[in-house]
Protein backbone atom coordinates (compact mmCIF):
# COMPACT_ATOMS: atom_id res chain seq x y z
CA UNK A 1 86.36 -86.08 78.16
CA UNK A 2 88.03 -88.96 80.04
CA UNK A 3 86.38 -89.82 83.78
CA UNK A 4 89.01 -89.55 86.44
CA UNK A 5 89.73 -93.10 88.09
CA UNK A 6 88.65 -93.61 91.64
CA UNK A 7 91.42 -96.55 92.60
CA UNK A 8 94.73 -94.83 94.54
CA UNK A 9 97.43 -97.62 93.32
CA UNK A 10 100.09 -97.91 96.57
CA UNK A 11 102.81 -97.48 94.11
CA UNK A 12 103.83 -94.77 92.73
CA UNK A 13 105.06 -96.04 89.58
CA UNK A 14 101.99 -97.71 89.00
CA UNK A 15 100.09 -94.50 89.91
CA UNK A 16 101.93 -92.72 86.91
CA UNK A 17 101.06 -95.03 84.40
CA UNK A 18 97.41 -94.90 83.93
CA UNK A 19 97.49 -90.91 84.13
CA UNK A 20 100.39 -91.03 81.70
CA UNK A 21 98.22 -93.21 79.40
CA UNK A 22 95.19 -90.94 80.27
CA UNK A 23 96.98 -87.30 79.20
CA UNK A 24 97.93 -89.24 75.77
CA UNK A 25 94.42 -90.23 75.22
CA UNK A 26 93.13 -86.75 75.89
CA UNK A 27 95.92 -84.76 73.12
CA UNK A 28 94.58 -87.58 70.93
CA UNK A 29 91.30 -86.59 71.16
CA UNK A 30 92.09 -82.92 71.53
CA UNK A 31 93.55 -83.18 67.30
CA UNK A 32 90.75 -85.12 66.44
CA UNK A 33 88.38 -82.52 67.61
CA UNK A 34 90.11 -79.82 65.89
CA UNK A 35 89.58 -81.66 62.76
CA UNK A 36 86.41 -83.05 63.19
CA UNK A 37 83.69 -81.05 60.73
CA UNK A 38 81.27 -77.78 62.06
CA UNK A 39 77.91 -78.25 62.18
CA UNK A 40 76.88 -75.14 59.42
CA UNK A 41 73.08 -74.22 60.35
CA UNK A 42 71.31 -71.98 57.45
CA UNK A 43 68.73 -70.34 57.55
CA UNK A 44 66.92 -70.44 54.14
CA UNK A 45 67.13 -66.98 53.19
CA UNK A 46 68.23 -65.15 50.01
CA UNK A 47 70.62 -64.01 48.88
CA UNK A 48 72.66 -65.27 52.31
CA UNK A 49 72.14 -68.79 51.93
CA UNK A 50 69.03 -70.92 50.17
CA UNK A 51 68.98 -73.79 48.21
CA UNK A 52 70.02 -73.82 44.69
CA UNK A 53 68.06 -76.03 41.79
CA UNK A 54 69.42 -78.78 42.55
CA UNK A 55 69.41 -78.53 46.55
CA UNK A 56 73.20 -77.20 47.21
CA UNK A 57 73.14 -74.59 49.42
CA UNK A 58 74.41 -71.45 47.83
CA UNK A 59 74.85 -67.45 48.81
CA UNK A 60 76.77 -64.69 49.84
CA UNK A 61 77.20 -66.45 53.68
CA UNK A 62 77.84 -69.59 52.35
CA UNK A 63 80.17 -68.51 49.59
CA UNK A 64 82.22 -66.61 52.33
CA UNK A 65 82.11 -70.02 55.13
CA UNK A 66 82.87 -72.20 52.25
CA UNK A 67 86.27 -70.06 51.75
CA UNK A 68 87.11 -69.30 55.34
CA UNK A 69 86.68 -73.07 56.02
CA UNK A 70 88.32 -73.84 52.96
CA UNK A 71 91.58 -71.75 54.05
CA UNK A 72 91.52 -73.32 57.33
CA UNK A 73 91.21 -77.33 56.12
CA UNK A 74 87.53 -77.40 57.46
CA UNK A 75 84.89 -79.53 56.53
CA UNK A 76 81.40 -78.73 57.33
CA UNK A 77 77.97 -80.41 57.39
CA UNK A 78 75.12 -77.90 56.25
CA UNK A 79 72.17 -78.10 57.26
CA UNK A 80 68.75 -75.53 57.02
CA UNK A 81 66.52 -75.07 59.79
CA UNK A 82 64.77 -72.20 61.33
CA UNK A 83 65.97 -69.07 62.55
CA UNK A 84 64.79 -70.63 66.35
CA UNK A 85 66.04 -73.92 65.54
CA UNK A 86 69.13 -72.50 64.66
CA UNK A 87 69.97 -70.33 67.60
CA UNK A 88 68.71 -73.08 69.61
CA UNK A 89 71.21 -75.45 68.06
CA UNK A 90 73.91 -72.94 68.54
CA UNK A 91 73.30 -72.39 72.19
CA UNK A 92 73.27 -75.91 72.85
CA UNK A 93 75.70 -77.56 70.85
CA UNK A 94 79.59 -77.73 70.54
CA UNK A 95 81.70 -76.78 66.48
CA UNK A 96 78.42 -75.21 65.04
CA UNK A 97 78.71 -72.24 62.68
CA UNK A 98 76.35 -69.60 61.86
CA UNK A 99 77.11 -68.30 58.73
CA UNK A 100 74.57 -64.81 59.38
CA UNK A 101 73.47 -63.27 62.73
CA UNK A 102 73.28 -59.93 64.07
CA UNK A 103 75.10 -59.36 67.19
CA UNK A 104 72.94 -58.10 70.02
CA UNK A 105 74.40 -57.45 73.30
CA UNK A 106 72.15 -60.55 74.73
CA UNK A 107 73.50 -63.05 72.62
CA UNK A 108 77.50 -61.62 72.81
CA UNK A 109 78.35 -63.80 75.97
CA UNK A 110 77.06 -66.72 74.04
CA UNK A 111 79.26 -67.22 70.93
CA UNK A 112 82.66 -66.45 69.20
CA UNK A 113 82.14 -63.65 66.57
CA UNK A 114 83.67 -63.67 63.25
CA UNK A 115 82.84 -60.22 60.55
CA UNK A 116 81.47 -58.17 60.01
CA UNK A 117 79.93 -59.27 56.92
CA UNK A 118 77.25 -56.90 56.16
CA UNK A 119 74.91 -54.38 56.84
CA UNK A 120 71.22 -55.20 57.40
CA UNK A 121 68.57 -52.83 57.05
CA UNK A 122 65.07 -53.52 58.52
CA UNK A 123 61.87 -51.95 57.36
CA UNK A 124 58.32 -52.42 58.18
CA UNK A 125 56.28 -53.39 55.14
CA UNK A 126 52.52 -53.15 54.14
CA UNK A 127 51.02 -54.16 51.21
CA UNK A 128 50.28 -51.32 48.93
CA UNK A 129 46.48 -51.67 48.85
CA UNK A 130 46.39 -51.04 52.63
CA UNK A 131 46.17 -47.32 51.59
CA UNK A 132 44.61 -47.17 55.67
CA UNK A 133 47.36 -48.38 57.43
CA UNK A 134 49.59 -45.25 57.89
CA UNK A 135 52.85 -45.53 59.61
CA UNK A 136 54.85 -42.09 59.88
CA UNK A 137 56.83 -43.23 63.38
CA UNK A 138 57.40 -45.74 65.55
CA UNK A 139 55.22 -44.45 67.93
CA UNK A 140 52.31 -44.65 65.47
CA UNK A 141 53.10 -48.46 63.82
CA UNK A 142 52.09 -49.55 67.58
CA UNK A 143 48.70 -49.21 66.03
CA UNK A 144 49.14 -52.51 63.86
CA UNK A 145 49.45 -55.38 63.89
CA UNK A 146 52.89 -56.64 63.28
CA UNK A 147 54.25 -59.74 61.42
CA UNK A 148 58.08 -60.78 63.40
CA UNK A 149 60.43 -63.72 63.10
CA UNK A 150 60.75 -65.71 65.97
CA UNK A 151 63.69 -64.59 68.00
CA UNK A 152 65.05 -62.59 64.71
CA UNK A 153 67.08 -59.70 65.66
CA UNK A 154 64.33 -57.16 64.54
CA UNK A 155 61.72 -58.79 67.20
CA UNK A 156 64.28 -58.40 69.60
CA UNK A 157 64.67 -54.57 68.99
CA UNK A 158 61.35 -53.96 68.71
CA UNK A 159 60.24 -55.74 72.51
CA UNK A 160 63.35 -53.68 73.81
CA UNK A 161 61.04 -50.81 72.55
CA UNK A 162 57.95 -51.85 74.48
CA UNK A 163 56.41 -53.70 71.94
CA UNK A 164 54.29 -56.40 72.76
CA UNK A 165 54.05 -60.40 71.89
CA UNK A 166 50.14 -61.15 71.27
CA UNK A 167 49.51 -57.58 71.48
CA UNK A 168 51.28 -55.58 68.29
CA UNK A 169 53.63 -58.41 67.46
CA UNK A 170 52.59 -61.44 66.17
CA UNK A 171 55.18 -64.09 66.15
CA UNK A 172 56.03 -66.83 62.76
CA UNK A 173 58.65 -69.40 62.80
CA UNK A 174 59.54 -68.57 59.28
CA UNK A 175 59.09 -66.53 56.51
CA UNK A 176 56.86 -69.36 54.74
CA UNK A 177 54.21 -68.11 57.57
CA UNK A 178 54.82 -64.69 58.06
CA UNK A 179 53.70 -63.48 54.74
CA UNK A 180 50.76 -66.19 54.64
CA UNK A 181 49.52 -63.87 57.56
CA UNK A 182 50.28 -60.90 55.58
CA UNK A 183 48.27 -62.12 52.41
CA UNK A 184 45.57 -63.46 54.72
CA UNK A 185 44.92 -60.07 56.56
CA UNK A 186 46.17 -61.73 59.46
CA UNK A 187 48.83 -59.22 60.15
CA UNK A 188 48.72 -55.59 58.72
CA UNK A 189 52.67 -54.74 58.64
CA UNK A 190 55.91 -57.46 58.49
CA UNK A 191 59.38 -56.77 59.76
CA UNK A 192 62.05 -57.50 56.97
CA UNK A 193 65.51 -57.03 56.42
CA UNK A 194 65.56 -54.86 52.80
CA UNK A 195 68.29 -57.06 51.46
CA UNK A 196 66.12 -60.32 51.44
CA UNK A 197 62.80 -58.32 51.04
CA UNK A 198 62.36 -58.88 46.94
CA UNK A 199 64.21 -62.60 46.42
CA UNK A 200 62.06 -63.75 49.88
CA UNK A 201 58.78 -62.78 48.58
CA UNK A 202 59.24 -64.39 44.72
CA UNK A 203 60.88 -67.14 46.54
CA UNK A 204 57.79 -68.00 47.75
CA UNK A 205 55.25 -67.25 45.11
CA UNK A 206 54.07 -63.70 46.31
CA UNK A 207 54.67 -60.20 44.12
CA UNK A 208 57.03 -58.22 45.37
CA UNK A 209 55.68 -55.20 43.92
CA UNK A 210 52.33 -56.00 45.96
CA UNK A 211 53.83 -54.17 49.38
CA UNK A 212 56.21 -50.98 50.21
CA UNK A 213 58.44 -50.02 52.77
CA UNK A 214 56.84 -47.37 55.37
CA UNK A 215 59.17 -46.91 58.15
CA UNK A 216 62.97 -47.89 58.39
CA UNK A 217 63.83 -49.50 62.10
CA UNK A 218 67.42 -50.27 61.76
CA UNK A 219 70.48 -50.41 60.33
CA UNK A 220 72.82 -52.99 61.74
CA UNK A 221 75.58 -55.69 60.99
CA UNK A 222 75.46 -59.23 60.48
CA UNK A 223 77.95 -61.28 61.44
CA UNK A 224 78.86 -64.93 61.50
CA UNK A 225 79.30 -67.07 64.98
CA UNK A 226 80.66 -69.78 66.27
CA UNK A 227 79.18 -71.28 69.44
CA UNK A 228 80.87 -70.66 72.53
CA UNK A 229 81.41 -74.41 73.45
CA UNK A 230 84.00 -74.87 70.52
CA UNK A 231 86.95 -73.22 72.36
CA UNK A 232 88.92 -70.18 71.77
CA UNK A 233 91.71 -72.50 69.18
CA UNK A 234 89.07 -73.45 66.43
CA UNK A 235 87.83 -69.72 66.89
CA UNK A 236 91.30 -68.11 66.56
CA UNK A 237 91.41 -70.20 63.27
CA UNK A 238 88.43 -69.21 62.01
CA UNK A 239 89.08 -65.35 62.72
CA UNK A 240 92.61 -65.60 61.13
CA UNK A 241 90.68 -66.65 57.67
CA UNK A 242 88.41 -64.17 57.93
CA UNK A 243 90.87 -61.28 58.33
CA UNK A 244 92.58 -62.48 55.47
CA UNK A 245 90.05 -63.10 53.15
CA UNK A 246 88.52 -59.16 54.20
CA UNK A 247 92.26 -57.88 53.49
CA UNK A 248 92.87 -59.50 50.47
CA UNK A 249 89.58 -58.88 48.40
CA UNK A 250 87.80 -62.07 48.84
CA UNK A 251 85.03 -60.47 50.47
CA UNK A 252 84.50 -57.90 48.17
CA UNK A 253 84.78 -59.92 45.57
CA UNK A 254 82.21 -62.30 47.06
CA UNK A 255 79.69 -59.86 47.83
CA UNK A 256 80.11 -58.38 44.34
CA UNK A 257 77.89 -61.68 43.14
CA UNK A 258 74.73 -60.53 45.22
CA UNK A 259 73.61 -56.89 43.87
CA UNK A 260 71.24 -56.42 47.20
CA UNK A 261 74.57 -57.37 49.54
CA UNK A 262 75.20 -54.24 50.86
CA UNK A 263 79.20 -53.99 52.62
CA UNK A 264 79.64 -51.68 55.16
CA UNK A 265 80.63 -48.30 54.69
């Protein structure tokens, strides 16, 4: 954005000039914003988005950005991170695009939202030979010890329901850690969305059919957002793509590659 100049020429004809010179600057810089590339933060989770063999992202959220940007003569700049570091980035930054995020009523002020683009289903997990741990409510999983991503939408729900950080949640920055705490005895249940559940765990190394779903939390949508800062024109673009792609069968077609995508009903 251009300073405003402090000098009051006596003219006026020399007054006009530099203000005529400074609202041509500012529409030049206004198109080469709206083509400049989005900042596209991932979170490495299957089957939304993860790296493929060779290192290319790849997944049903990046399958569905890479179209919608495609449609709208977009470039973006991927990059993984963290589920913190991404909402972090989001909040602070201007053109960033997150290709999956549930939409809570907290973060709704805070971004431009584009979907929905699937359901997510969150369970609490515990390993199968943890025949002790018995969860048959919410009220009795307060018990436990709980395994939560950092700022994830299910350790939001759960500290709107009184759970407590330090207390029956216990906090990772990734999924790397939270299931080294489950393995280690460290925590005695994890909070997972059901569609990432199975490809997480052998992602990582760990058997799948080593822990079972006791108790389901939720059942919400995901969504992808754009960050506030980028202005209501790059979002309007963005949301025309997306309505198109949803009416003409692009995103059923999409989500047909990823058996645990689940659309909504």
């Amino acid at each position: 954005m251009l300073k405003r100049r402090d000098s009051f020429p006596a003219l006026l004809g020399l007054a006009l000039l530099p203000a005529l010179g400074a609202r041509a600057e500012q529409q030049g810089g206004d198109r080469d914003a709206g083509s400049a590339p989005l900042t596209v933060l991932l979170e490495p989770v299957r089957p939304y988005s993860f790296p493929d063999g060779d290192g290319k992202p790849t997944g049903y959220a990046v399958d569905l950005m890479q179209e919608m940007l495609r449609r709208c003569h977009l470039n973006g700049q991927l990059e993984f991170n963290s589920w913190a570091g991404i909402y972090q980035r989001a909040l602070a930054d201007p053109r960033v695009l997150v290709v999956s995020i549930v939409r809570l009523s907290e973060r709704e002020p805070n971004f431009y939202w584009i979907g929905p683009t699937a359901a997510r289903r969150a369970y609490l997990y515990r390993l199968k030979a943890r025949a002790d741990i018995h969860v048959g409510s919410l009220d009795s999983a307060r018990a436990y010890r709980i395994g939560v991503i950092r700022d994830d939408a299910t350790e939001r729900d759960l500290l709107a329901r009184g759970f407590e950080l330090g207390k029956q949640l216990d906090r990772s920055p990734d999924h790397p850690a939270l299931l080294r705490k489950l393995f280690a005895g460290r925590d005695e249940l994890v909070a997972l969305n059901s569609a990432v559940a199975a490809a997480t765990f052998e992602g990582l190394g760990y058997d799948f059919d080593r822990v079972e779903p006791v108790l389901k939390l939720s059942e919400i949508k995901l969504y992808m957002a754009v960050s506030r800062s980028s202005g209501p024109q790059l979002y309007a673009k963005l949301l025309s793509a997306w309505d198109a792609m949803r009416r003409d069968g692009t995103v059923a077609a999409i989500a047909a590659r990823y058996p645990n995508v689940s659309l909504l009903d």
